[in-house]
C-alpha atoms as a PDB file:
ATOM      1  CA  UNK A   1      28.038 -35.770  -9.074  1.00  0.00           C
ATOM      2  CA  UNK A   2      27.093 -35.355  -5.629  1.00  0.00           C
ATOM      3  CA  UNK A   3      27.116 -32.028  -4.373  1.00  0.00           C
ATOM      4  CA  UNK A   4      26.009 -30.062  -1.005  1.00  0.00           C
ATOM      5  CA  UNK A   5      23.793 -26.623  -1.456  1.00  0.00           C
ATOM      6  CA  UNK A   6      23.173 -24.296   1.296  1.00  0.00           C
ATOM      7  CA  UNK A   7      19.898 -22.219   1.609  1.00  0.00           C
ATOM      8  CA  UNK A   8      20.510 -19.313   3.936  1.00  0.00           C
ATOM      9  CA  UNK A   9      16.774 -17.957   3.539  1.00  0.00           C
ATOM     10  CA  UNK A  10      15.734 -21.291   4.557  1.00  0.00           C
ATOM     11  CA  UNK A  11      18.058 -22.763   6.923  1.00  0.00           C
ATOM     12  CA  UNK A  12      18.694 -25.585   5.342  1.00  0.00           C
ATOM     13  CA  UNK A  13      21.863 -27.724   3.771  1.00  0.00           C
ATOM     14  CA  UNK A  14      20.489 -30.040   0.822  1.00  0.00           C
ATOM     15  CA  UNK A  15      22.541 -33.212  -0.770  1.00  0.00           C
ATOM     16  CA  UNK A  16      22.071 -32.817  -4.098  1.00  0.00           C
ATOM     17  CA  UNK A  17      22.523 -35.401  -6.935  1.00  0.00           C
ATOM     18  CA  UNK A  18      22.382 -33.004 -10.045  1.00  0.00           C
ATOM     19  CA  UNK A  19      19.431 -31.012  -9.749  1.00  0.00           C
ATOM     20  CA  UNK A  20      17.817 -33.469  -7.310  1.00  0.00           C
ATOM     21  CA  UNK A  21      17.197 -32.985  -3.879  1.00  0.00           C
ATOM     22  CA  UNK A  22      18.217 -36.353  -2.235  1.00  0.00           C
ATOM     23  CA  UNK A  23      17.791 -35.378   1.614  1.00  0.00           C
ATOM     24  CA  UNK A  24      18.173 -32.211   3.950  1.00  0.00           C
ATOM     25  CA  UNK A  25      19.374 -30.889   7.157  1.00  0.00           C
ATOM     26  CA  UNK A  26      18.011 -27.919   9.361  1.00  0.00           C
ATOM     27  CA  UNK A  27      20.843 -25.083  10.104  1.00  0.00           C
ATOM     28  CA  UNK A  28      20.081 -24.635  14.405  1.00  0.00           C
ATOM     29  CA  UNK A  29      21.132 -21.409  15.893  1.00  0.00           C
ATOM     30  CA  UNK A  30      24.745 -21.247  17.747  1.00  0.00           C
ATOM     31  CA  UNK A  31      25.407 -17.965  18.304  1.00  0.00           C
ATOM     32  CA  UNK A  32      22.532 -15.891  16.725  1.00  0.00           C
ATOM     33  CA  UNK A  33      24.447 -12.547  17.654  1.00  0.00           C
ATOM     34  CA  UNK A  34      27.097 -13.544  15.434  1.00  0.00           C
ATOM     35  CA  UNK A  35      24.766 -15.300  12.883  1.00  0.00           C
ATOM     36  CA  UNK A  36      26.266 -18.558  13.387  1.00  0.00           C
ATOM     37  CA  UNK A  37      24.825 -21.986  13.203  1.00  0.00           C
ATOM     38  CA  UNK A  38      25.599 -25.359  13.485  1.00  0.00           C
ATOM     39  CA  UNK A  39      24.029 -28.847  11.976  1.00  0.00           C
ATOM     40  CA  UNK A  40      24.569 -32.443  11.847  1.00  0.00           C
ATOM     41  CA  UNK A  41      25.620 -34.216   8.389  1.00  0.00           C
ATOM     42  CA  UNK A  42      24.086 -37.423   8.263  1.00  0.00           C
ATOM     43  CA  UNK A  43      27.007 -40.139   8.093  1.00  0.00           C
ATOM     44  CA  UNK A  44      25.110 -41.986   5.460  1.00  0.00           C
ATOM     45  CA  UNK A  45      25.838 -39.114   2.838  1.00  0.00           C
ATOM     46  CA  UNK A  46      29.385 -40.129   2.936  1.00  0.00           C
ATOM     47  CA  UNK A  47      29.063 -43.868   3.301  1.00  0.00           C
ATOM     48  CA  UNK A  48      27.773 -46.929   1.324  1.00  0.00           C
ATOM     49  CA  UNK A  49      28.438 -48.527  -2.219  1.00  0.00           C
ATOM     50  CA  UNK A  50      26.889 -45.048  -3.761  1.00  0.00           C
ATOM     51  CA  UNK A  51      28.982 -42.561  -1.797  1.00  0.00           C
ATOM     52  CA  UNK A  52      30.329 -39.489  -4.269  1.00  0.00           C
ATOM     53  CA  UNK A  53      33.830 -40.050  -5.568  1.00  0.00           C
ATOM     54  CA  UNK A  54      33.945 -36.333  -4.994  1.00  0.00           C
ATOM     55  CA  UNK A  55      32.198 -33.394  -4.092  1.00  0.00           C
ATOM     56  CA  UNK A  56      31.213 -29.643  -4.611  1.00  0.00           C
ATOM     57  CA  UNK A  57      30.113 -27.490  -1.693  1.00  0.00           C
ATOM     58  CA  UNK A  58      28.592 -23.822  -2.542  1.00  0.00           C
ATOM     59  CA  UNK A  59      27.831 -21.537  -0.341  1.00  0.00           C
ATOM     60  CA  UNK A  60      26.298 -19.177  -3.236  1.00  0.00           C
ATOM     61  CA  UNK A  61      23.434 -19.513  -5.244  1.00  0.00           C
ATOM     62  CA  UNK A  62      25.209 -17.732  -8.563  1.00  0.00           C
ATOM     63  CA  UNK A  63      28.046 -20.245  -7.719  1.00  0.00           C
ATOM     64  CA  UNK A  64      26.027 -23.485  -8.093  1.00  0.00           C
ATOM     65  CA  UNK A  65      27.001 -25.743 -11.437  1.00  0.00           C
ATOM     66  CA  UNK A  66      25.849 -28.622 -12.222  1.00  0.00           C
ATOM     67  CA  UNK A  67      27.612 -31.196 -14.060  1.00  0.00           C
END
């Protein structure tokens, strides 16, 4: 299952197949007084013969499961 994991320390938002890193995105800075950021999904994670029937986002480490 496909699945989205976001690395704060980093800055980064990873598409994940299982434990595999398939491709990334860099976080850019919105607002950085509020800590806010924006980024730009690639439409090909979301598109194509392949594309995830669903899909788990986590926003913690401790949360991440894969199955």
């Amino acid at each position: 299952m496909a699945w989205l994991r976001l690395d704060m320390q980093k800055k980064v938002l990873y598409l994940m197949d299982g434990g595999q890193e398939l491709d990334q995105v860099p976080l850019e800075v919105h607002n950085a007084n509020a800590s806010e950021y924006r980024l730009k999904v690639p439409f090909q994670w979301f598109d194509g013969n392949d594309d995830p029937g669903a899909m788990t986002i986590v926003l913690e480490p401790s949360m991440a499961e894969v199955v």
